[in-house]
C-alpha atoms as a PDB file:
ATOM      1  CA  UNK A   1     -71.231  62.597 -20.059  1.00  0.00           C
ATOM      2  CA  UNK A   2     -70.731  59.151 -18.265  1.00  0.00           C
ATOM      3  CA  UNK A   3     -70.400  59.537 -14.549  1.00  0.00           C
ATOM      4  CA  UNK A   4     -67.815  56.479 -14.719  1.00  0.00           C
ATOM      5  CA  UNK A   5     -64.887  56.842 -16.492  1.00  0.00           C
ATOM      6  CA  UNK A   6     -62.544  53.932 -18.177  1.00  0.00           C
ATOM      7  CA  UNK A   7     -59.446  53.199 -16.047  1.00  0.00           C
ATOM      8  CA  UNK A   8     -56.486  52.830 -18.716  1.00  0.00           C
ATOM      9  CA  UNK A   9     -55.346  49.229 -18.900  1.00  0.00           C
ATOM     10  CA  UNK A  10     -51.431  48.327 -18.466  1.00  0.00           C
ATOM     11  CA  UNK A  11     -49.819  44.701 -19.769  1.00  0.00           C
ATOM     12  CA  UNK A  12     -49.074  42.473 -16.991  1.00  0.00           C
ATOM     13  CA  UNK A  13     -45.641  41.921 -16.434  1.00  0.00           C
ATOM     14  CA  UNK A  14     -44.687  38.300 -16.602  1.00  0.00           C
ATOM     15  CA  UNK A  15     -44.291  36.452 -13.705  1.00  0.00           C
ATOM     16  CA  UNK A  16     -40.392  35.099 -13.109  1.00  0.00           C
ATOM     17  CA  UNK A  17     -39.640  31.253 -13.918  1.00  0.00           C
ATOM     18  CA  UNK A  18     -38.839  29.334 -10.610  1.00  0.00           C
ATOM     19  CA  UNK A  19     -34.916  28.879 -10.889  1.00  0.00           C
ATOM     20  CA  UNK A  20     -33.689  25.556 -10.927  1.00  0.00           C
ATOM     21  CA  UNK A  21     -32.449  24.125  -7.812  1.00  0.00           C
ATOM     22  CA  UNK A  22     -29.367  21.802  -8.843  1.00  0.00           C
ATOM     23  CA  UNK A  23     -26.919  22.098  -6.359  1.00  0.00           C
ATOM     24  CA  UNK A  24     -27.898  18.386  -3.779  1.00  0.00           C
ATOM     25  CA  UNK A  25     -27.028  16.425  -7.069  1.00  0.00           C
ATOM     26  CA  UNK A  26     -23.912  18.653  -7.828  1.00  0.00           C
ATOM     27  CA  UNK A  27     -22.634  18.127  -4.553  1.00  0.00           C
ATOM     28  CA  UNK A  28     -23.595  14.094  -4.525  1.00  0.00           C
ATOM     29  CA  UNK A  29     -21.675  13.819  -7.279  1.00  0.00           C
ATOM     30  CA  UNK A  30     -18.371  15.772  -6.419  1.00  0.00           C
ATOM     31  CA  UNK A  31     -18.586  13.952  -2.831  1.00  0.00           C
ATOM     32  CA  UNK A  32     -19.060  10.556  -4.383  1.00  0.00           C
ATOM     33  CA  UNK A  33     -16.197  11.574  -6.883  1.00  0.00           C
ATOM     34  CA  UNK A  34     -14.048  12.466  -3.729  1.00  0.00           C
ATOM     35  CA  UNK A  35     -15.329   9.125  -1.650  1.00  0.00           C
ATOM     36  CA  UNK A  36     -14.639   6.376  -4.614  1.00  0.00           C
ATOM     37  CA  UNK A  37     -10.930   7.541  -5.233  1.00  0.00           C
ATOM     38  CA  UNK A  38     -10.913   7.854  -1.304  1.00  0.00           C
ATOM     39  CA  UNK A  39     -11.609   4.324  -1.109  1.00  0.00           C
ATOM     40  CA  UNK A  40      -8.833   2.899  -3.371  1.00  0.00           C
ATOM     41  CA  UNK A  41      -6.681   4.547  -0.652  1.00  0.00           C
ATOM     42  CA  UNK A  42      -6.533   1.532   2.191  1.00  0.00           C
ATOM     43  CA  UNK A  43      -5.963   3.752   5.273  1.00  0.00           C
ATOM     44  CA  UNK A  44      -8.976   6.022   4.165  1.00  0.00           C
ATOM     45  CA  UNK A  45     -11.643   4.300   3.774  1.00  0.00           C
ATOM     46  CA  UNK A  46     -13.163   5.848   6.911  1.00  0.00           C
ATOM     47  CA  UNK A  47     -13.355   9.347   4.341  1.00  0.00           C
ATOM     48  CA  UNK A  48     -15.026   6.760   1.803  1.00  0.00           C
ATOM     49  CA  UNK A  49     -17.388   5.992   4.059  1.00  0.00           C
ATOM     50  CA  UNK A  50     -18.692   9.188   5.099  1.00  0.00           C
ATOM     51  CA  UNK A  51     -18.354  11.115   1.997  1.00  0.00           C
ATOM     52  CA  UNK A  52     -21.132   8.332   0.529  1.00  0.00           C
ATOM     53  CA  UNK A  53     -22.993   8.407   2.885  1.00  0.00           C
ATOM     54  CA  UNK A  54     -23.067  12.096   2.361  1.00  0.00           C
ATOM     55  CA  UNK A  55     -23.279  11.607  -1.565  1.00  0.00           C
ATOM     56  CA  UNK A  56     -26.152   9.038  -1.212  1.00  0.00           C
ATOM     57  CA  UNK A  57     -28.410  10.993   0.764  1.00  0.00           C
ATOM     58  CA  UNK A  58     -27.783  14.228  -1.367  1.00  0.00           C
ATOM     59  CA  UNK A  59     -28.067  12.268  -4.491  1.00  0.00           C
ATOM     60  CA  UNK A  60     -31.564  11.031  -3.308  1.00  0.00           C
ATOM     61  CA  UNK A  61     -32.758  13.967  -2.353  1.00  0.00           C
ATOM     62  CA  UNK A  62     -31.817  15.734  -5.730  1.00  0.00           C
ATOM     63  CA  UNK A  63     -33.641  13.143  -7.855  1.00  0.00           C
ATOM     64  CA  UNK A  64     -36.548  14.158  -5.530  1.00  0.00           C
ATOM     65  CA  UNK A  65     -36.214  17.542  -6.708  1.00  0.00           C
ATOM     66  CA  UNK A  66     -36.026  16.550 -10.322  1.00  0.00           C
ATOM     67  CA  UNK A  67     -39.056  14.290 -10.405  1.00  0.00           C
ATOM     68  CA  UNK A  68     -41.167  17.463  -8.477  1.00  0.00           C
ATOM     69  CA  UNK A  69     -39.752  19.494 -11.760  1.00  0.00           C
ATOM     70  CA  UNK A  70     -37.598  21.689  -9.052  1.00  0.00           C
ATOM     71  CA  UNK A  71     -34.246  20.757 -10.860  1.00  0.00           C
ATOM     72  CA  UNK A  72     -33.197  19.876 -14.064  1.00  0.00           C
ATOM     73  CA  UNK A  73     -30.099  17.642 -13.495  1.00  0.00           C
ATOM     74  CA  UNK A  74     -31.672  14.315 -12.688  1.00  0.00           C
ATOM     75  CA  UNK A  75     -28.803  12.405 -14.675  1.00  0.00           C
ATOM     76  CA  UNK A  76     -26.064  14.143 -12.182  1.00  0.00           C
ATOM     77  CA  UNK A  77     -28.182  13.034  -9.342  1.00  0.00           C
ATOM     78  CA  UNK A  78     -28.333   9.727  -9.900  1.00  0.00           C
ATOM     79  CA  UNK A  79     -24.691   9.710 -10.459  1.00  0.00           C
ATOM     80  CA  UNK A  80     -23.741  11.024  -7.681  1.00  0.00           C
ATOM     81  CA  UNK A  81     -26.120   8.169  -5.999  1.00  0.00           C
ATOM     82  CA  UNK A  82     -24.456   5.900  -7.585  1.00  0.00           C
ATOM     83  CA  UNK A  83     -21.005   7.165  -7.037  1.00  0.00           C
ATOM     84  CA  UNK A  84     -21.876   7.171  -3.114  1.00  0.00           C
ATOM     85  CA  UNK A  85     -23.160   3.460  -2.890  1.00  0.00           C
ATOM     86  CA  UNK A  86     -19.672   2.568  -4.477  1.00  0.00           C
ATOM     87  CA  UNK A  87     -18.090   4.508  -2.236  1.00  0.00           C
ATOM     88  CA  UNK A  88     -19.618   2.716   0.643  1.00  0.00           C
ATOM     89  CA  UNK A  89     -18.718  -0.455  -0.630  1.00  0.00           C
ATOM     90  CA  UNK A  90     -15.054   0.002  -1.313  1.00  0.00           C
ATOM     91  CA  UNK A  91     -15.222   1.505   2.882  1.00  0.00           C
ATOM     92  CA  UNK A  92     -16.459  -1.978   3.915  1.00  0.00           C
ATOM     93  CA  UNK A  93     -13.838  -3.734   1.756  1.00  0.00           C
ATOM     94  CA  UNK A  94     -11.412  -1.663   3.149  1.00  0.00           C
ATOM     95  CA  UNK A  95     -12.249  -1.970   6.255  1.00  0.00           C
ATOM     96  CA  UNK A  96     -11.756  -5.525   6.443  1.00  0.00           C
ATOM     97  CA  UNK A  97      -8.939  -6.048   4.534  1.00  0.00           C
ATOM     98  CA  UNK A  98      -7.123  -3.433   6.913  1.00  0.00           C
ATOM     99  CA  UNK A  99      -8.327  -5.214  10.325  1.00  0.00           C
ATOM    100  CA  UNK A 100      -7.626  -8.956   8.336  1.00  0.00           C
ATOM    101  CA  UNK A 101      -3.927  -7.693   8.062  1.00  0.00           C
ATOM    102  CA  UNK A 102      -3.540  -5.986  11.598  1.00  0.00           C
ATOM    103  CA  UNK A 103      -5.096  -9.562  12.909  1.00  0.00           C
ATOM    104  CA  UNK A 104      -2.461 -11.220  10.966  1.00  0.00           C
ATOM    105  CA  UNK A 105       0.010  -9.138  12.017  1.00  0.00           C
ATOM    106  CA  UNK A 106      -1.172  -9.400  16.044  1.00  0.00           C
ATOM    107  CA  UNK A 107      -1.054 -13.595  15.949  1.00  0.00           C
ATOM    108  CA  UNK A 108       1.944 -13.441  14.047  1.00  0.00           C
ATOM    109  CA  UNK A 109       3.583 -11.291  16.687  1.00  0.00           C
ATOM    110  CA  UNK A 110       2.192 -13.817  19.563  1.00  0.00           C
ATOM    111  CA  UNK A 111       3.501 -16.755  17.806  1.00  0.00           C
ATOM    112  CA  UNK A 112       7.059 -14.976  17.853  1.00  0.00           C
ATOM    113  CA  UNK A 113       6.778 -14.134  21.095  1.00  0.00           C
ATOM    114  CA  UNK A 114       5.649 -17.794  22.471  1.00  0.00           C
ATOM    115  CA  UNK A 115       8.206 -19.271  20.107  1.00  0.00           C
ATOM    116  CA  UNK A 116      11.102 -17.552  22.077  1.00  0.00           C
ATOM    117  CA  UNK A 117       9.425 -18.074  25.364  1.00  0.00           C
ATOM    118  CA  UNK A 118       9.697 -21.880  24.211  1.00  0.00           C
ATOM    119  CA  UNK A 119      13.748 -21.716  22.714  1.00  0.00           C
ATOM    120  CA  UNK A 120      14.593 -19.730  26.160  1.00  0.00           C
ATOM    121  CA  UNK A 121      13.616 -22.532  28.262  1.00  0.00           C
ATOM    122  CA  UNK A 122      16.569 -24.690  30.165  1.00  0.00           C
ATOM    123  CA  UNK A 123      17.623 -27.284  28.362  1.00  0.00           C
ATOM    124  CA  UNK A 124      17.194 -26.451  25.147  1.00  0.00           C
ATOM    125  CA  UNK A 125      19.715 -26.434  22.695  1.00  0.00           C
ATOM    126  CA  UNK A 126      18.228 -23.837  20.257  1.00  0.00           C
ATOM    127  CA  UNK A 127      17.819 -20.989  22.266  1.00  0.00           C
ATOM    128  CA  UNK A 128      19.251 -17.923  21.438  1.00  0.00           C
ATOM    129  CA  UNK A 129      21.637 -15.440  23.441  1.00  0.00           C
ATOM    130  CA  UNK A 130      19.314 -12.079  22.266  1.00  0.00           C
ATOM    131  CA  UNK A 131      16.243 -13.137  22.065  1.00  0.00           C
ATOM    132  CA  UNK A 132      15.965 -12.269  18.767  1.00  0.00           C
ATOM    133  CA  UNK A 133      15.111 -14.470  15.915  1.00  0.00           C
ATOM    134  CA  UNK A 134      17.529 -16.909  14.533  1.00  0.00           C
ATOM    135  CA  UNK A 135      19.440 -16.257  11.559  1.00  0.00           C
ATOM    136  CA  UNK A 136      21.566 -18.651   9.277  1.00  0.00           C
ATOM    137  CA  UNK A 137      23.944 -17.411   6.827  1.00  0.00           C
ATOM    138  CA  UNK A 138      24.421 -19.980   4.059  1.00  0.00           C
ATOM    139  CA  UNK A 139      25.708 -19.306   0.310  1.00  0.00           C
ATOM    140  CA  UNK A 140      24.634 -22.610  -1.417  1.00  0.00           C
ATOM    141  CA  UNK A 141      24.867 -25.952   0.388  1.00  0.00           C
ATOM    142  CA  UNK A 142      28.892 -25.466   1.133  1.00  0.00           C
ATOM    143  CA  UNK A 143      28.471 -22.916   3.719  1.00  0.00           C
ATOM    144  CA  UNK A 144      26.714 -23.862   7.057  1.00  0.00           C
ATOM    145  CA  UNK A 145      28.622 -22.595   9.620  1.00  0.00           C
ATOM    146  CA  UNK A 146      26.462 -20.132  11.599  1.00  0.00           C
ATOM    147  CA  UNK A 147      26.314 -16.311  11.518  1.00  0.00           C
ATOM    148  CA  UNK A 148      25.510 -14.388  14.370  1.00  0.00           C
ATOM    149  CA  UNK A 149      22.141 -12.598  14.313  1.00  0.00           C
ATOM    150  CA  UNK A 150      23.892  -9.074  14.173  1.00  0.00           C
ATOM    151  CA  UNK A 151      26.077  -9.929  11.167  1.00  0.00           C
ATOM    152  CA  UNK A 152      26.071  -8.302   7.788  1.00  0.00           C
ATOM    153  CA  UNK A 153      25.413 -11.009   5.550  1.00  0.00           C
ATOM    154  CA  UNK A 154      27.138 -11.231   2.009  1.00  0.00           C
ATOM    155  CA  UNK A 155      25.482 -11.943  -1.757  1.00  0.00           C
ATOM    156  CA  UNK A 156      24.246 -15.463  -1.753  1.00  0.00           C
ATOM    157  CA  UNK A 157      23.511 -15.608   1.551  1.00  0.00           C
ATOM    158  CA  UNK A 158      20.166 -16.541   3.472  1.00  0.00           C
ATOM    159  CA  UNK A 159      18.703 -15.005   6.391  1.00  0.00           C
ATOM    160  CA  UNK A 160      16.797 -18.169   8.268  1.00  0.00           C
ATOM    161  CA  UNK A 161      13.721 -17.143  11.005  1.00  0.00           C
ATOM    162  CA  UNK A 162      12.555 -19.413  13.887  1.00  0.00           C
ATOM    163  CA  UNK A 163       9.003 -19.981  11.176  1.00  0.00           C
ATOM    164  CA  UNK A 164      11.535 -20.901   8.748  1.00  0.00           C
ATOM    165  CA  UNK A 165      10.914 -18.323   6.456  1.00  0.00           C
ATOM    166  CA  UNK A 166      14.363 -17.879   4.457  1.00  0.00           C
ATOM    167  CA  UNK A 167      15.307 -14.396   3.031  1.00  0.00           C
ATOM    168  CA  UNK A 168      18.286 -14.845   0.170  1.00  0.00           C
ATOM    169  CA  UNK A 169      19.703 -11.527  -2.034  1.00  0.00           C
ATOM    170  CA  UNK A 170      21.928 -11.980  -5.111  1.00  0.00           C
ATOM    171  CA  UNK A 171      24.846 -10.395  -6.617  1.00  0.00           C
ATOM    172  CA  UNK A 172      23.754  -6.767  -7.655  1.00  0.00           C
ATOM    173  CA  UNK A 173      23.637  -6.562 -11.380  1.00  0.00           C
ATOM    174  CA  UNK A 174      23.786  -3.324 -13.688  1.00  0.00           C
ATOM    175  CA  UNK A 175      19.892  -1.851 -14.529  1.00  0.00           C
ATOM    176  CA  UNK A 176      19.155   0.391 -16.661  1.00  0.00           C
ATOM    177  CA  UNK A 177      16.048   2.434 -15.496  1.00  0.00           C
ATOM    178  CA  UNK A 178      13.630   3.160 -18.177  1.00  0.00           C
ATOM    179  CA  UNK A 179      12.819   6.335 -19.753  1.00  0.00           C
ATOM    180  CA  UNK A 180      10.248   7.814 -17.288  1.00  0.00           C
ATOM    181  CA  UNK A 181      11.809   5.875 -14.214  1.00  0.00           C
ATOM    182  CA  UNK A 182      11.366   7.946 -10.874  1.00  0.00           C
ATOM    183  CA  UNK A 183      14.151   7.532  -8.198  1.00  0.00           C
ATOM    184  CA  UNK A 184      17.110   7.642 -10.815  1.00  0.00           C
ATOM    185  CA  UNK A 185      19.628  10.946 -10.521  1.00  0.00           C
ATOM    186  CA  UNK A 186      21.830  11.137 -14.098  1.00  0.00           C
ATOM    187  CA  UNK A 187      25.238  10.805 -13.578  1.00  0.00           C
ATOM    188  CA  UNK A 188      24.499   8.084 -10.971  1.00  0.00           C
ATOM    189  CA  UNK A 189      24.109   3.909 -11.453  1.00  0.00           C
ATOM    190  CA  UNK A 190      21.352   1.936 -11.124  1.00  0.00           C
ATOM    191  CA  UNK A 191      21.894  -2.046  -9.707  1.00  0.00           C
ATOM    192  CA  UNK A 192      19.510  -4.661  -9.743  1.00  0.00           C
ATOM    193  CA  UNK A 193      18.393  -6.661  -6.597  1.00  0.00           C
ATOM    194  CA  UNK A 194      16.888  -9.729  -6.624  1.00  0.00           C
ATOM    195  CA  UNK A 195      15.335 -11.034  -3.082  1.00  0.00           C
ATOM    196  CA  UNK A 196      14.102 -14.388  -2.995  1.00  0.00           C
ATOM    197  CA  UNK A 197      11.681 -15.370  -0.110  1.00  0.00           C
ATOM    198  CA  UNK A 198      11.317 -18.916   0.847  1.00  0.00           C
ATOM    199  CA  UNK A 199       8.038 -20.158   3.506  1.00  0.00           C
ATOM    200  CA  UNK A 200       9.550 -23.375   4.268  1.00  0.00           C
ATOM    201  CA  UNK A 201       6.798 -23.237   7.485  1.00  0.00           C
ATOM    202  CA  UNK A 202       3.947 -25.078   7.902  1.00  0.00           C
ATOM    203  CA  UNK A 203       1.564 -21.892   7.838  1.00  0.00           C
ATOM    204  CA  UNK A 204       1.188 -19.298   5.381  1.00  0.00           C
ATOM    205  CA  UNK A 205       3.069 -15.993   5.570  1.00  0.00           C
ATOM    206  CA  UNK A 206       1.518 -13.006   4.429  1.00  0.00           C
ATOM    207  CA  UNK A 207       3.912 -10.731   2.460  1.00  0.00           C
ATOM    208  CA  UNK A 208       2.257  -7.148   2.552  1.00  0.00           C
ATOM    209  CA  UNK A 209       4.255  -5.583   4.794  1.00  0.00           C
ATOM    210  CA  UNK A 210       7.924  -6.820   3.209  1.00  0.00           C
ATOM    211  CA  UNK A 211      10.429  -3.896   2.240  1.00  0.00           C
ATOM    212  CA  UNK A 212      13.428  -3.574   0.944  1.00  0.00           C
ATOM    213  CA  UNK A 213      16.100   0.272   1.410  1.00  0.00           C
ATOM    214  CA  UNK A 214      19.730   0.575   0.408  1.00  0.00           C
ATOM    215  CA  UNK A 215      22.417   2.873   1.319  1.00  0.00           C
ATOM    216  CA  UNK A 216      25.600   3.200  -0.994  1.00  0.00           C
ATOM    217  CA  UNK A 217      28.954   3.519  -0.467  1.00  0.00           C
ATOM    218  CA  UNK A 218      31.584   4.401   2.386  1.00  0.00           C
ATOM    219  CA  UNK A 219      29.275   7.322   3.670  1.00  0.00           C
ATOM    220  CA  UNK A 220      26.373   4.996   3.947  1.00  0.00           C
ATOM    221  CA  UNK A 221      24.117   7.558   1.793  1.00  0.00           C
ATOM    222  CA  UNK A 222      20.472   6.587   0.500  1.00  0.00           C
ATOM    223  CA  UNK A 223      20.223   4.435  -2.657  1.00  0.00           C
ATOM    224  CA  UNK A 224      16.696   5.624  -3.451  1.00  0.00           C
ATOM    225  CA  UNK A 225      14.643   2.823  -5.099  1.00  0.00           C
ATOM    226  CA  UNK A 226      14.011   2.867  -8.683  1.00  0.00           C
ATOM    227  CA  UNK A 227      10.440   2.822  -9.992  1.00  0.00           C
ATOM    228  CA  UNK A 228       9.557   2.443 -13.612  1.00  0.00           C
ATOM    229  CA  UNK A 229       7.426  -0.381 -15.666  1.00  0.00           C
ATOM    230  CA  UNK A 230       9.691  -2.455 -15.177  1.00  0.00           C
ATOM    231  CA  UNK A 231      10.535  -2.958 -11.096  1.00  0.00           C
ATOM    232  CA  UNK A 232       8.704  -1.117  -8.108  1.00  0.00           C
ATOM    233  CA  UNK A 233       5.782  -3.023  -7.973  1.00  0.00           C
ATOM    234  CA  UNK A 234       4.392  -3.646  -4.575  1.00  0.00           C
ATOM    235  CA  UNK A 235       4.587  -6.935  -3.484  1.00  0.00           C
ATOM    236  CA  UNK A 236       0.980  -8.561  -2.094  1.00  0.00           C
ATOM    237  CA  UNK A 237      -0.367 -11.378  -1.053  1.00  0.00           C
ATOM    238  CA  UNK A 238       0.779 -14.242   0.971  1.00  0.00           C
ATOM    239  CA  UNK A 239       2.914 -17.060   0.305  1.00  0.00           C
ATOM    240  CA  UNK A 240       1.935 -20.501   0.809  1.00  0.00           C
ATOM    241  CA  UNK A 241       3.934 -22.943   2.838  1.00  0.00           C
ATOM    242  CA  UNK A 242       6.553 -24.426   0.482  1.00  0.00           C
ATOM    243  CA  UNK A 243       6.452 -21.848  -2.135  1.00  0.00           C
ATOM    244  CA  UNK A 244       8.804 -18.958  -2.901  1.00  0.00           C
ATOM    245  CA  UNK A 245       8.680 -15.606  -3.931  1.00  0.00           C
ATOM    246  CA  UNK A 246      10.980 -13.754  -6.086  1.00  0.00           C
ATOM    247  CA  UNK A 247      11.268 -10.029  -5.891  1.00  0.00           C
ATOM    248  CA  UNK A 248      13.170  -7.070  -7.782  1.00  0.00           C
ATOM    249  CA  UNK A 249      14.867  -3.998  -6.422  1.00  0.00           C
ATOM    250  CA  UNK A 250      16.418  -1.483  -8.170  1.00  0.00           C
ATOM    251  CA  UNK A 251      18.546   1.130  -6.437  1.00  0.00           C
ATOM    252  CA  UNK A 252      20.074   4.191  -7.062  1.00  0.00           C
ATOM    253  CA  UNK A 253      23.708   4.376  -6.489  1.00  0.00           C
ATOM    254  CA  UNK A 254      26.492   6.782  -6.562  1.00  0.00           C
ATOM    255  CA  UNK A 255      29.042   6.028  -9.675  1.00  0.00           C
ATOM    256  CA  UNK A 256      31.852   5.863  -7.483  1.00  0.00           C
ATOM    257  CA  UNK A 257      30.209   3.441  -4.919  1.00  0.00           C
ATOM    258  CA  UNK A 258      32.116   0.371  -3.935  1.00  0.00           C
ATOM    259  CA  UNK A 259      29.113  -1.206  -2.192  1.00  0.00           C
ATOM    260  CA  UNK A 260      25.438  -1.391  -1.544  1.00  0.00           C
ATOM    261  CA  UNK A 261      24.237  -2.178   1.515  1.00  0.00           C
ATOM    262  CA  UNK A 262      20.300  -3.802   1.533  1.00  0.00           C
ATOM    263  CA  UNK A 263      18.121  -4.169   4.768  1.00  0.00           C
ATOM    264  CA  UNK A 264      15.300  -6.453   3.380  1.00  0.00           C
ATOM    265  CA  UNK A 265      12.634  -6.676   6.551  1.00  0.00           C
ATOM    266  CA  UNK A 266      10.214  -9.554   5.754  1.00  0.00           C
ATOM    267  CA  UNK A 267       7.239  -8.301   8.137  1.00  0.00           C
ATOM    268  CA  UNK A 268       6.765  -6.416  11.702  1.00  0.00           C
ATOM    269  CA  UNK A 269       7.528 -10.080  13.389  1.00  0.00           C
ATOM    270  CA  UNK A 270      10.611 -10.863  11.657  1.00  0.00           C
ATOM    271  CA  UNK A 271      13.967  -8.959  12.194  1.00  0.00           C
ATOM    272  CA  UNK A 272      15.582  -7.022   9.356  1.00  0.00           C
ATOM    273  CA  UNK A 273      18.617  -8.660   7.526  1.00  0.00           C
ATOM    274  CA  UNK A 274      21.228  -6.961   5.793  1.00  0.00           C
ATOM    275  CA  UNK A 275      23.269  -7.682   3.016  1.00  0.00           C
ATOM    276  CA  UNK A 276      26.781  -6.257   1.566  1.00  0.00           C
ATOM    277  CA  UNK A 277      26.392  -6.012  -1.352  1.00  0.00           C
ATOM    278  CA  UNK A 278      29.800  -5.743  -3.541  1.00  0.00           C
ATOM    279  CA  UNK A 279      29.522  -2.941  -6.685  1.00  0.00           C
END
């Protein structure tokens, strides 16, 4: 008999597959997701920013993984790569178009204030009891007496700044929202505005920041605006010196209002105006 004796062989068990490691170019792509709609937001493209950077770095480092055969979503990845550079970009765009329009909106403010410094001196004929900026209320070319600067101003009538920037609303007119309009109560009327904004200056005048509310009747309750396809649209851009610009309200009225009352305000160096407006 042998002295050695066969040990009894056993099958190996097989050894586990590495499991994938997908979850840097899951995340670059839900943060670059997050960052691009971020940016089409103006006051957040600081989140744009930083979420690509974020989504960039992750995205990078997940198509690392993928070529060392440690993930299997490469495509995602370099999506989410993608997604994070854009993101970036639309931050830096932002960026500049919001400190362009605060700039704008600082000189503006200094001309304003240097112009009344100027119409307060002695001597001169234009300068106004408030300080504020002067207002003319004309309907047409018959009607040029002046208004004072605290006076509701009628249809047809124009608002007139020191720039010479001219602010005229019309006659409201019956509207009738459109099928998915928001801002429209049934049982209530709608009434079209129409402002017209004349630069008659010698510089341009940029027209972000121009709004437009209403309140209805005796009480002096809300008219919420109207938006559908029709009217709503923000108003951007700037207007060029000698141009005009024509805009559309609609407002939301109660049917027994007698009268609509509209405060258009044509920037953050310009007074607001009002109009009343006869139902």
């Amino acid at each position: 008999m042998s002295q050695y004796t066969q040990q009894p062989q056993f099958p190996q068990a097989p050894v586990p597959a590495a499991q994938a490691r997908n979850g840097l170019g899951t995340a670059a792509l839900i943060l670059g997701i997050i960052g691009a709609l971020s940016g089409l937001i103006p006051f957040l493209f600081w989140l744009a920013g930083i979420l690509g950077v974020i989504a960039l770095i992750m995205g990078l480092a997940g198509r690392g993984r993928a070529k060392r055969g440690e993930a299997t979503n490469k495509g995602v990845a370099l999506a989410g790569t993608v997604l994070g550079l854009i993101s970036l970009i639309m931050s830096v765009v932002g960026a500049v178009i919001l400190f362009k329009a605060v700039d704008d909106a600082v000189n503006d403010i200094d001309k304003t204030i240097s112009d009344s410094s100027a119409a307060e001196k002695p001597g001169d004929g234009s300068a106004k009891g408030d300080g504020r900026n002067g207002r003319n209320g004309n309907k047409g070319a018959d009607k040029s007496e002046d208004k004072s600067s605290e006076e509701t101003l009628e249809a047809g009538d124009s608002a007139v700044y020191d720039d010479e920037l001219t602010v005229t609303v019309s006659d409201p007119k019956a509207y009738t929202p459109g099928e998915y309009a928001l801002g429209h109560t049934k049982g209530n009327k709608a009434y079209l505005v129409t402002v017209v904004i004349d630069n008659a200056g010698k510089e341009k005048f940029d027209a972000t920041f121009i709004t437009a509310e209403a309140r209805a009747g005796e009480e002096g309750v809300k008219a919420e605006e109207i938006i559908d396809d029709k009217v709503g649209e923000i108003f951007t851009g700037s207007i060029m010196p000698g141009k005009k610009a024509t805009l559309q309200y609609a407002f939301d009225a109660p049917a027994d209002a007698e009268n609509l009352v509209v405060e258009v305000s044509p920037g953050i160096s310009h007074d607001d105006s009002q109009w009343d407006l006869k139902l």
